[in-house]
C-alpha atoms as a PDB file:
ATOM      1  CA  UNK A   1       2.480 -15.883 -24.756  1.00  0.00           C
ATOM      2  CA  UNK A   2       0.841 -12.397 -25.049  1.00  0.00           C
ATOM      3  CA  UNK A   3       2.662  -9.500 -26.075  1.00  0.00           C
ATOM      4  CA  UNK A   4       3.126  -6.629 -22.924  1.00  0.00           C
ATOM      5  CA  UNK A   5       0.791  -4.213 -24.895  1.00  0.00           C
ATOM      6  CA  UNK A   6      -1.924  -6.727 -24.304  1.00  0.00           C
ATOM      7  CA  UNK A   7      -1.129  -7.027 -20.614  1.00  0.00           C
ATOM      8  CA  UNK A   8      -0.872  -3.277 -20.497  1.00  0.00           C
ATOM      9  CA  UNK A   9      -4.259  -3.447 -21.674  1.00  0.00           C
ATOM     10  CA  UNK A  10      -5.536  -5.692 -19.426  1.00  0.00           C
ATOM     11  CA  UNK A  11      -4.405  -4.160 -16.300  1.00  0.00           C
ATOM     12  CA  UNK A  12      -6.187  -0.543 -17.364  1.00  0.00           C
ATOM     13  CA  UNK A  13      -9.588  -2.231 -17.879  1.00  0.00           C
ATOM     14  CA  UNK A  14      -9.326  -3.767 -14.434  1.00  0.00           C
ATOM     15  CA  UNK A  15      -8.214  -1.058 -12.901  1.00  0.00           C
ATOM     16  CA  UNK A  16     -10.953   1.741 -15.390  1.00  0.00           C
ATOM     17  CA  UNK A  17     -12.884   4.053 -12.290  1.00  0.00           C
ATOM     18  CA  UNK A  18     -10.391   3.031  -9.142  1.00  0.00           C
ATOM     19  CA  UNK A  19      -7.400   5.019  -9.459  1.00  0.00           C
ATOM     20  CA  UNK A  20      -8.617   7.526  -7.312  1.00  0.00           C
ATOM     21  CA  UNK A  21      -9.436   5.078  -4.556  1.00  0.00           C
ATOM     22  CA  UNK A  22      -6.066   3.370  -5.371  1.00  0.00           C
ATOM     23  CA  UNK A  23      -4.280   7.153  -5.210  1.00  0.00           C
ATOM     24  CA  UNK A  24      -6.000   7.767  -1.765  1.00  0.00           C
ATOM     25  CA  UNK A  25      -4.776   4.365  -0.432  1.00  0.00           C
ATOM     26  CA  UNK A  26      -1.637   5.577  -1.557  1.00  0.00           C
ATOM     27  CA  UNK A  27      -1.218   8.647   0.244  1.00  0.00           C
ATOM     28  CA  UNK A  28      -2.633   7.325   3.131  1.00  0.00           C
ATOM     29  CA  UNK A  29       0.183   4.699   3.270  1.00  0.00           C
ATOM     30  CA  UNK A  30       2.505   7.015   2.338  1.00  0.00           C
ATOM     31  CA  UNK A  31       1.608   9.024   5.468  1.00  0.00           C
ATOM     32  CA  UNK A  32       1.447   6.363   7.592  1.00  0.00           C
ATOM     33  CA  UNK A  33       4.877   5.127   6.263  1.00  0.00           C
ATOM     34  CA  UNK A  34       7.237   7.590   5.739  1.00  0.00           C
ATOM     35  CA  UNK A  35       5.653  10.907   7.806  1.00  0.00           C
ATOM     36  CA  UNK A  36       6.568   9.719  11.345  1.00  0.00           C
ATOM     37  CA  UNK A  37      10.054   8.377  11.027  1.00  0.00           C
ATOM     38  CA  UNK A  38      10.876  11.609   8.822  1.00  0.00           C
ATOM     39  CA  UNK A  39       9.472  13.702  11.569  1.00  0.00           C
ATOM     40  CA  UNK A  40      11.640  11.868  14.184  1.00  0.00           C
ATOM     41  CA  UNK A  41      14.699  11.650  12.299  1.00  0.00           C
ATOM     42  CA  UNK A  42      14.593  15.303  11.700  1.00  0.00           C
ATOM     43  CA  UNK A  43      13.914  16.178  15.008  1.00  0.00           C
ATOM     44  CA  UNK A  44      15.941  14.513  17.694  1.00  0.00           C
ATOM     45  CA  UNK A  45      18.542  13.518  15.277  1.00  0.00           C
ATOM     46  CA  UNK A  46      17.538   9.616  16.088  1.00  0.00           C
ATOM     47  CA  UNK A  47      17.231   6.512  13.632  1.00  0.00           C
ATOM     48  CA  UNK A  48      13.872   4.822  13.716  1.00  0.00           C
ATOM     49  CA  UNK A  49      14.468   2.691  10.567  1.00  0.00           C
ATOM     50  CA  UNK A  50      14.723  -0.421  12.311  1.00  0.00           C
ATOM     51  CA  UNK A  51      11.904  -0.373  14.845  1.00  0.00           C
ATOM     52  CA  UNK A  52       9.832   1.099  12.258  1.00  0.00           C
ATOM     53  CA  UNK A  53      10.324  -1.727  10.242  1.00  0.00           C
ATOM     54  CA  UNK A  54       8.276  -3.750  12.592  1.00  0.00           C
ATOM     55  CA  UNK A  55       5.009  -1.658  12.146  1.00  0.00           C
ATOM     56  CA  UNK A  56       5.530  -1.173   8.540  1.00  0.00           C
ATOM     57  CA  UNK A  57       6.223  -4.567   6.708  1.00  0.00           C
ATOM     58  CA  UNK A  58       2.482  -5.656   7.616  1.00  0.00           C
ATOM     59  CA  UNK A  59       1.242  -2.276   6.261  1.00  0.00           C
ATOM     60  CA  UNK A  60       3.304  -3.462   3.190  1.00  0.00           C
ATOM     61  CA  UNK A  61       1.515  -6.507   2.872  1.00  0.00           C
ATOM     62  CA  UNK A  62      -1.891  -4.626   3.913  1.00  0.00           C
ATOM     63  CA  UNK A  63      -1.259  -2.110   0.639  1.00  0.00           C
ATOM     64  CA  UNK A  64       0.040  -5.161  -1.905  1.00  0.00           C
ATOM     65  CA  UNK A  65      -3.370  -7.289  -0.427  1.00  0.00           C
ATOM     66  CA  UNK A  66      -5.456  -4.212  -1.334  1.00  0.00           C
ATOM     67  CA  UNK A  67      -4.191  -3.652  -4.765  1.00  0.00           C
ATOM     68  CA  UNK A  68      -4.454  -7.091  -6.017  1.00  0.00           C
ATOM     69  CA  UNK A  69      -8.019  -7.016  -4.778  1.00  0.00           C
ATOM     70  CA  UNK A  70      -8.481  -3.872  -6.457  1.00  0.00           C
ATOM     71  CA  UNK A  71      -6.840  -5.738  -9.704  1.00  0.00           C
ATOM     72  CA  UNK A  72      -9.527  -8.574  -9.550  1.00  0.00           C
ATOM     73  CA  UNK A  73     -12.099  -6.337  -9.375  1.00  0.00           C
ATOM     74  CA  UNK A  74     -12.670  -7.444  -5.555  1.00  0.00           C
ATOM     75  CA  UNK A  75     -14.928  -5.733  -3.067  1.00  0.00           C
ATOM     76  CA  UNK A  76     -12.147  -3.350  -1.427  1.00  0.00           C
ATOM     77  CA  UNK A  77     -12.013  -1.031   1.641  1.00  0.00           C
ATOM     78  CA  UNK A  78      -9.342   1.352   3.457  1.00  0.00           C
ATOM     79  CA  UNK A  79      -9.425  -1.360   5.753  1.00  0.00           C
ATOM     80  CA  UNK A  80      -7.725  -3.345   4.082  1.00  0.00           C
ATOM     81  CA  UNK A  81      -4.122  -1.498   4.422  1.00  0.00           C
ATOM     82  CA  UNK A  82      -4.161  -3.116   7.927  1.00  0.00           C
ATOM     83  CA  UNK A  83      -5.059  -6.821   7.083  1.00  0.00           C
ATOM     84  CA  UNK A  84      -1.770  -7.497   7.230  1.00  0.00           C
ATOM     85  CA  UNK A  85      -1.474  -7.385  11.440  1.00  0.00           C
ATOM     86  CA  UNK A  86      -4.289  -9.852  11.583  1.00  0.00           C
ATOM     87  CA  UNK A  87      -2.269 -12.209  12.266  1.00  0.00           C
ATOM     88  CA  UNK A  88       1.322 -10.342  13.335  1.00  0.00           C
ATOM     89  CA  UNK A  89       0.171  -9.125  16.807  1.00  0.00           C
END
């Protein structure tokens, strides 16, 4: 069994020359996330949380599909964050 060092390794020469593009996928999830129910909440004082949920659990799996393609060194695009509704809608 290797040690974690040599995972920890691993995982930064997969990942050498993409954290940027990972960072931007990031923040553009993050945006697409958290921004609109904040906005809402704040504003009329309402709870989106739960019909929320239904547009962002295939974002989730979108964002975890694009950074395990990132990981193996996969051809990856912004498009990705929205594979996951390929097959929810």
């Amino acid at each position: 069994m290797k040690e974690n060092s040599a995972y920890r390794s691993l995982a930064r020469m997969s990942l050498s020359g993409k954290w940027a593009f990972g960072a931007i996928a990031s923040i553009i999830c993050w945006v697409i996330m958290c921004a609109p129910g904040e906005l809402v909440n704040s504003a009329y004082d309402i709870q989106l949380g739960q019909w929320w949920g239904l547009f962002v659990i295939p974002l989730s799996w979108g964002y975890g599909v694009l950074w395990l393609a990132l990981a193996r060194n996969e051809n990856v695009d912004y498009g990705m964050l929205f594979d996951g509704f390929k097959d929810y809608l």
